[in-house]
C-alpha atoms as a PDB file:
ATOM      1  CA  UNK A   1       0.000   0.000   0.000  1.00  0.00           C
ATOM      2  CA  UNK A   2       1.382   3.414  -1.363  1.00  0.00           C
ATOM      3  CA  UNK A   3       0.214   7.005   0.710  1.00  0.00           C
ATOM      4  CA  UNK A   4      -1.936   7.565  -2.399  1.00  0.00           C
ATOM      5  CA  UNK A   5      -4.348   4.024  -1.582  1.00  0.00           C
ATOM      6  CA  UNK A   6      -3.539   4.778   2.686  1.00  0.00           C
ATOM      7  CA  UNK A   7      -5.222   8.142   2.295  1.00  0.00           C
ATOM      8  CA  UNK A   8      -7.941   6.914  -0.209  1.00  0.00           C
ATOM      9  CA  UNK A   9      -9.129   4.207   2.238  1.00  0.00           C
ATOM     10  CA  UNK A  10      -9.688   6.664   4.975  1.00  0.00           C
ATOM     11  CA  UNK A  11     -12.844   6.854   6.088  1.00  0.00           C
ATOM     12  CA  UNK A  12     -15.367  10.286   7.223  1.00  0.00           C
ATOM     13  CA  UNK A  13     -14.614   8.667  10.931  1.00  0.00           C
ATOM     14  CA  UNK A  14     -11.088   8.101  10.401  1.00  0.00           C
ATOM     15  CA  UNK A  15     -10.725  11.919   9.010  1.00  0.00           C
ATOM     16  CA  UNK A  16     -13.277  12.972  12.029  1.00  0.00           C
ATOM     17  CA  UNK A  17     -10.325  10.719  14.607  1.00  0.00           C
ATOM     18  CA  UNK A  18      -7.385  12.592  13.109  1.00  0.00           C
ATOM     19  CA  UNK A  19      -8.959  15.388  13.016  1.00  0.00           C
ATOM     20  CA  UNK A  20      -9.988  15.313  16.794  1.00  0.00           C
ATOM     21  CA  UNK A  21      -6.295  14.274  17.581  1.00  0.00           C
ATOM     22  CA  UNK A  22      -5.012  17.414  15.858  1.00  0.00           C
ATOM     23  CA  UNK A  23      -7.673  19.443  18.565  1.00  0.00           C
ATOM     24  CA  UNK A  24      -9.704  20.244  15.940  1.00  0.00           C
ATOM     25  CA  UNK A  25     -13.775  20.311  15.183  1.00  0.00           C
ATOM     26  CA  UNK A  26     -15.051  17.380  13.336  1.00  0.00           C
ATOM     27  CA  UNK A  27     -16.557  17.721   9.685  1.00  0.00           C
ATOM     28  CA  UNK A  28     -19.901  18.921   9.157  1.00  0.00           C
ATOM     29  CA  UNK A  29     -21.623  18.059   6.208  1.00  0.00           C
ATOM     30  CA  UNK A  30     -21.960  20.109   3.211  1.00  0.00           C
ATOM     31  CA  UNK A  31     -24.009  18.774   0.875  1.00  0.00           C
ATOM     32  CA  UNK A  32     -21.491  14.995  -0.817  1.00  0.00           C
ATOM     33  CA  UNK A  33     -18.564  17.557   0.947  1.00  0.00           C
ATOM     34  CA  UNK A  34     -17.498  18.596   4.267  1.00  0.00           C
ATOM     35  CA  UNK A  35     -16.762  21.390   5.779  1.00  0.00           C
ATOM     36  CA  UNK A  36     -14.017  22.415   9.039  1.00  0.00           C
ATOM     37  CA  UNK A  37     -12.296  24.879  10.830  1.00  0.00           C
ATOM     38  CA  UNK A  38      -8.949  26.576   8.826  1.00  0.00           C
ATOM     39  CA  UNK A  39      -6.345  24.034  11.018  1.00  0.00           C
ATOM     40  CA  UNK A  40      -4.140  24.372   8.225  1.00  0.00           C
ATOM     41  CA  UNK A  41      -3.073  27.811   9.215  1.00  0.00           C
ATOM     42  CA  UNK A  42      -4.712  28.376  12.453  1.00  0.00           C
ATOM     43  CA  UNK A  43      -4.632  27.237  15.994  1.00  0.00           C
ATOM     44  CA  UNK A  44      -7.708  24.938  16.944  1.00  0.00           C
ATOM     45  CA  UNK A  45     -10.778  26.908  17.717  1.00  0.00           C
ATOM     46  CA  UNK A  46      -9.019  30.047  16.047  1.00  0.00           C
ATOM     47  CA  UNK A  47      -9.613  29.177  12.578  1.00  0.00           C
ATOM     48  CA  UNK A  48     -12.904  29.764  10.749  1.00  0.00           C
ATOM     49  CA  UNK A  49     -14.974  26.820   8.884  1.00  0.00           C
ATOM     50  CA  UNK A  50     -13.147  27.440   5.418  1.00  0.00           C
ATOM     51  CA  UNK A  51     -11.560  24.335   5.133  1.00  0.00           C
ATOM     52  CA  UNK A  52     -13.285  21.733   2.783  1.00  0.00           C
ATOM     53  CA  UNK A  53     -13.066  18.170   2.201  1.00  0.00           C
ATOM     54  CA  UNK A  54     -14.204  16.772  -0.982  1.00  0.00           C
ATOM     55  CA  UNK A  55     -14.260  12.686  -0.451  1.00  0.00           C
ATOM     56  CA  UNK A  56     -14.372  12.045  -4.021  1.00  0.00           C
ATOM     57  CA  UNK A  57     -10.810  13.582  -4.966  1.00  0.00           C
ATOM     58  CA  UNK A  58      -9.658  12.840  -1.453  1.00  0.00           C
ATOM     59  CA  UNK A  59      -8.438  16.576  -0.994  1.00  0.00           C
ATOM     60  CA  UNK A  60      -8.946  19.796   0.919  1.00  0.00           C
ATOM     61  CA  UNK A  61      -9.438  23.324  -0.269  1.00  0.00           C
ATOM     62  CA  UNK A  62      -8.820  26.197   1.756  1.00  0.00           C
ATOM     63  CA  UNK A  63     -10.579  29.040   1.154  1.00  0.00           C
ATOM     64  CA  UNK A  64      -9.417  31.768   3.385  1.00  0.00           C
ATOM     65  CA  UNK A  65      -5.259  31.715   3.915  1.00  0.00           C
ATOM     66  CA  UNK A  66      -3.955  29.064   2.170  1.00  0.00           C
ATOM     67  CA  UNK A  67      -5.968  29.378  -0.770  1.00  0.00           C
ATOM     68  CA  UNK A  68      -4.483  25.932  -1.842  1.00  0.00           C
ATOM     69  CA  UNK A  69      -5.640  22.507  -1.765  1.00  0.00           C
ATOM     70  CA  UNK A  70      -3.858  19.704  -0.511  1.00  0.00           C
ATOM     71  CA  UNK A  71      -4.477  16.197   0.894  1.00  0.00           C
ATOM     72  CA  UNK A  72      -4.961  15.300   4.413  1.00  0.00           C
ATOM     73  CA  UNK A  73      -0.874  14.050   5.057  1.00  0.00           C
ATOM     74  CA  UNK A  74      -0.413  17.437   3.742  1.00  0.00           C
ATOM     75  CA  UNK A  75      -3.162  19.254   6.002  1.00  0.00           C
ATOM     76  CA  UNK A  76      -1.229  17.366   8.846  1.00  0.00           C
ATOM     77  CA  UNK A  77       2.228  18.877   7.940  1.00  0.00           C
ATOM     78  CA  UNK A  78       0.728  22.068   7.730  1.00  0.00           C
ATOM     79  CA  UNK A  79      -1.207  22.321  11.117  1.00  0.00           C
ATOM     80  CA  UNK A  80       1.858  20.550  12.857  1.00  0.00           C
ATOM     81  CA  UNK A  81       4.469  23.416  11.628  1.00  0.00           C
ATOM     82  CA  UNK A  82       1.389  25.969  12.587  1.00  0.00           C
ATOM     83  CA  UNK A  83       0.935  25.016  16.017  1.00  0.00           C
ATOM     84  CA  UNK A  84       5.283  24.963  15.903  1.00  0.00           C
ATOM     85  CA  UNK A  85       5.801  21.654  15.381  1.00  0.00           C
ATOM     86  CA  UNK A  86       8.241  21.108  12.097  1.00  0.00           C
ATOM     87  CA  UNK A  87       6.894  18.055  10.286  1.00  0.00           C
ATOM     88  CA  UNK A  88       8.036  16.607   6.730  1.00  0.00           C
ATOM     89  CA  UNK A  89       5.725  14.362   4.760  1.00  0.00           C
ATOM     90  CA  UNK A  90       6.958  11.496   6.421  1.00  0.00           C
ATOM     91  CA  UNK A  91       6.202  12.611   9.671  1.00  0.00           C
ATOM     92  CA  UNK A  92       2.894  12.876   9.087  1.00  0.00           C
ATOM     93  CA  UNK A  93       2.405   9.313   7.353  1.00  0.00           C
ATOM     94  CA  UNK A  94       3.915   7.909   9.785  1.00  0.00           C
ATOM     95  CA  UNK A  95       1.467   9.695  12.105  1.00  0.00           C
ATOM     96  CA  UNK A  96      -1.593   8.539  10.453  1.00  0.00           C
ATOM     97  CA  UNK A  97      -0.350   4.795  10.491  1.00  0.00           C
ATOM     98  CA  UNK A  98       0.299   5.211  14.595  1.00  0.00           C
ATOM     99  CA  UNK A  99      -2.982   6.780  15.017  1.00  0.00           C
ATOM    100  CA  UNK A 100      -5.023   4.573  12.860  1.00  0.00           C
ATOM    101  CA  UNK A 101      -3.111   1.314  13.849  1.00  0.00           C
ATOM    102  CA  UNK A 102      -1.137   0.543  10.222  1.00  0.00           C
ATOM    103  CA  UNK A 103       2.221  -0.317  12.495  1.00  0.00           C
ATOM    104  CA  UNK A 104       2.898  -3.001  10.036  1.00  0.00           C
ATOM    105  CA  UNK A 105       2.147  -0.567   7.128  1.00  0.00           C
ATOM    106  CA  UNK A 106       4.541  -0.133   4.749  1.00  0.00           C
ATOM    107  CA  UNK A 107       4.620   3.335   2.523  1.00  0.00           C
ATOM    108  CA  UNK A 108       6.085   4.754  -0.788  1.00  0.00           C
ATOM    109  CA  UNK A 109       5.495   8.626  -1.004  1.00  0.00           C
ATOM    110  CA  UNK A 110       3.816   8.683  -4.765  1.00  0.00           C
ATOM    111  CA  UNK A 111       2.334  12.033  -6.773  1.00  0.00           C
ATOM    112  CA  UNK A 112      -0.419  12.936  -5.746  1.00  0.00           C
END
């Protein structure tokens, strides 16, 4: 399994989990999308609900500072160096696996 088919088989509840572990407010629906608070560039409870997820490309879209859209190992890097935590791409798959249980999980970073 590649990051590409890891972040494709990710559940609404497994985005909701990782989303509450990063202290931040679960999806609301949004018609087939979802809709959050701005964690990409804000502190949790700071940001407003500008940050969509759109389960049929598997990608977010911020529409207030980032203005960029980026999938959720990327969402993770960004909130991490936010809150002033530096995190690579690895870091962050590697933080998915520990919080979803994919120990045994090995990854190849692909294109996106």
């Amino acid at each position: 399994m590649d990051m590409k088919e890891l972040r494709e088989s990710l559940t609404i509840e497994d985005i909701n989990f990782l989303l509450g572990e990063l202290g931040g407010a679960p999806l609301v629906q949004k018609g087939t999308n979802y809709i959050t608070e701005t964690l990409c560039h804000h502190y949790p409870g700071e940001g407003s609900h500008k940050l969509y997820y759109y389960p049929n490309t598997h990608l977010w879209q911020c529409y207030t500072g980032c203005q960029a859209s980026f999938d959720i190992f990327e969402l993770i890097v960004r909130h991490k160096n936010t809150i002033g935590e530096l995190y690579s791409l690895t870091q962050a798959i590697q933080w998915v696996k520990a919080k979803l249980g994919y120990d045994d999980f090995d990854f190849e970073i692909v294109d996106k």
